[in-house]
Protein backbone atom coordinates (compact mmCIF):
# COMPACT_ATOMS: atom_id res chain seq x y z
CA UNK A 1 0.00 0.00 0.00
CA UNK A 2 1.50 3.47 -1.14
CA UNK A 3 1.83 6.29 1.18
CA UNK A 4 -0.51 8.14 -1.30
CA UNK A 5 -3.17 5.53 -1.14
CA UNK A 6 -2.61 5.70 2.75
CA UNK A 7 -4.01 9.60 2.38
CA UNK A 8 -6.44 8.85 0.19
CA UNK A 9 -8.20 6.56 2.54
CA UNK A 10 -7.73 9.03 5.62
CA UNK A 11 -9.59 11.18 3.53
CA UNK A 12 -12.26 8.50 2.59
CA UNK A 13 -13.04 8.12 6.71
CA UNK A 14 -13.26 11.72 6.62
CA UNK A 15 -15.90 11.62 4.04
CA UNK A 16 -17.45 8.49 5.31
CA UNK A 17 -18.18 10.17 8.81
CA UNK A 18 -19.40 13.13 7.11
CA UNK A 19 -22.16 11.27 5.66
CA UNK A 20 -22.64 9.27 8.86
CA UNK A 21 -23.66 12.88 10.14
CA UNK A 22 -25.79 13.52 7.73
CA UNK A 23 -27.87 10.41 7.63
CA UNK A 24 -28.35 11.68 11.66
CA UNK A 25 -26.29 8.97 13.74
CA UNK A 26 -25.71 9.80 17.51
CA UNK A 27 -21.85 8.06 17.43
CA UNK A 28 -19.55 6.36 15.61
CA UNK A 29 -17.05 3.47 15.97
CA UNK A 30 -13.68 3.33 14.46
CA UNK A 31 -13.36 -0.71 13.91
CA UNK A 32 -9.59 -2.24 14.69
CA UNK A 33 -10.02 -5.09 15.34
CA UNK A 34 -10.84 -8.89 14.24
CA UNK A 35 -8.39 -8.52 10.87
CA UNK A 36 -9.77 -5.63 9.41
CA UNK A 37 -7.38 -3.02 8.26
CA UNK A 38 -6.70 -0.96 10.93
CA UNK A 39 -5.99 -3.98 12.97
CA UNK A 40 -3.21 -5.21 10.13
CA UNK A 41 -1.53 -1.71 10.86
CA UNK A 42 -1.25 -2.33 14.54
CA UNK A 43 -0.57 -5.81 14.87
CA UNK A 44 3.56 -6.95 14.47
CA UNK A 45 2.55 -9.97 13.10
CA UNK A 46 1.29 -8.45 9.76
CA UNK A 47 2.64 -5.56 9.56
CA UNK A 48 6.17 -5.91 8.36
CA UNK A 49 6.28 -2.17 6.73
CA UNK A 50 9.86 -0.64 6.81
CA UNK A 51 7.89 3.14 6.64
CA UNK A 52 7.22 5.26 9.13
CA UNK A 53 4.08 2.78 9.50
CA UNK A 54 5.92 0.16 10.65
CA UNK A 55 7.90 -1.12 12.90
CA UNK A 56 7.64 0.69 16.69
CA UNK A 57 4.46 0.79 18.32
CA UNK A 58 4.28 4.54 17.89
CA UNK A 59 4.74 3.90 13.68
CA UNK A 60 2.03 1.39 13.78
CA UNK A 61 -0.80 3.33 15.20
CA UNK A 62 0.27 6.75 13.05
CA UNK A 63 -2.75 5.19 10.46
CA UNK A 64 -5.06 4.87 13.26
CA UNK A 65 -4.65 8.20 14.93
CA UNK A 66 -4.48 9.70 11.57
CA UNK A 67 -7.87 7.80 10.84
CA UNK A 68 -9.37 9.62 14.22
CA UNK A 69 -7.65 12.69 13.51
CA UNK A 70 -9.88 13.20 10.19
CA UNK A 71 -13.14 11.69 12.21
CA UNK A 72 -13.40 13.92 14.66
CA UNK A 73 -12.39 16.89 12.01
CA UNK A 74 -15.71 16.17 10.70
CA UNK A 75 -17.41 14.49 13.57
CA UNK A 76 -17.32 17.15 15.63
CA UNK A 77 -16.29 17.75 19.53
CA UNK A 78 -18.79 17.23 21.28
CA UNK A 79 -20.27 13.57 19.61
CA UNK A 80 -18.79 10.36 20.85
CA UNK A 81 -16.33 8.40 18.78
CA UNK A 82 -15.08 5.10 20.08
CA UNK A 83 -12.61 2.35 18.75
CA UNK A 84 -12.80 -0.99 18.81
CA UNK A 85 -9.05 -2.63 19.11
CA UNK A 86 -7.81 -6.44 19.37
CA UNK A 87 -5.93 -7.01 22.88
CA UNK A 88 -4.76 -10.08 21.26
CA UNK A 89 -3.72 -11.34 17.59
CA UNK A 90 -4.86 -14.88 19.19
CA UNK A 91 -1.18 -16.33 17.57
CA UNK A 92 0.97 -18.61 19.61
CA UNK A 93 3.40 -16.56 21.71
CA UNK A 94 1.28 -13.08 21.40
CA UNK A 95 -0.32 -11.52 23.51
């Protein structure tokens, strides 16, 4: 996945949670977890980027923060956001 690509989908959550606004939900949920992509980011088991995506803790969840960064531009202060993470990447020898 190119860095640009990476951008481009920031921007897609952005526009994503602007239309979850505008349909009227009360909150919205940022999903990590269970595989999906934000979980690949985070978890050192699949993510074997060399980028500033990769690697340390801190360079895995820059995609997820970014992600919430653009949510909440949009979202809005005062509405609730969660995020739903993985405690576990259920492999032998992981937590």
């Amino acid at each position: 996945m190119t860095l640009e690509y990476i951008n481009q989908l920031e921007d897609k959550y952005g526009a994503a949670t602007r239309q979850a606004a505008a349909a009227g939900f009360d909150f919205l949920e940022i999903h990590g977890a269970h595989g999906y992509l934000v979980h690949n980011f985070l978890s050192p088991l699949s993510n074997a980027r060399e980028d500033k995506y990769g690697g340390s803790l801190e360079n895995r969840f820059r995609f997820p923060l970014q992600i919430a960064k653009h949510v909440r531009a949009q979202w809005g202060e005062k509405k609730p956001l969660f995020s739903h993470l993985s405690a576990t990447d259920w492999a032998e020898g992981w937590f």
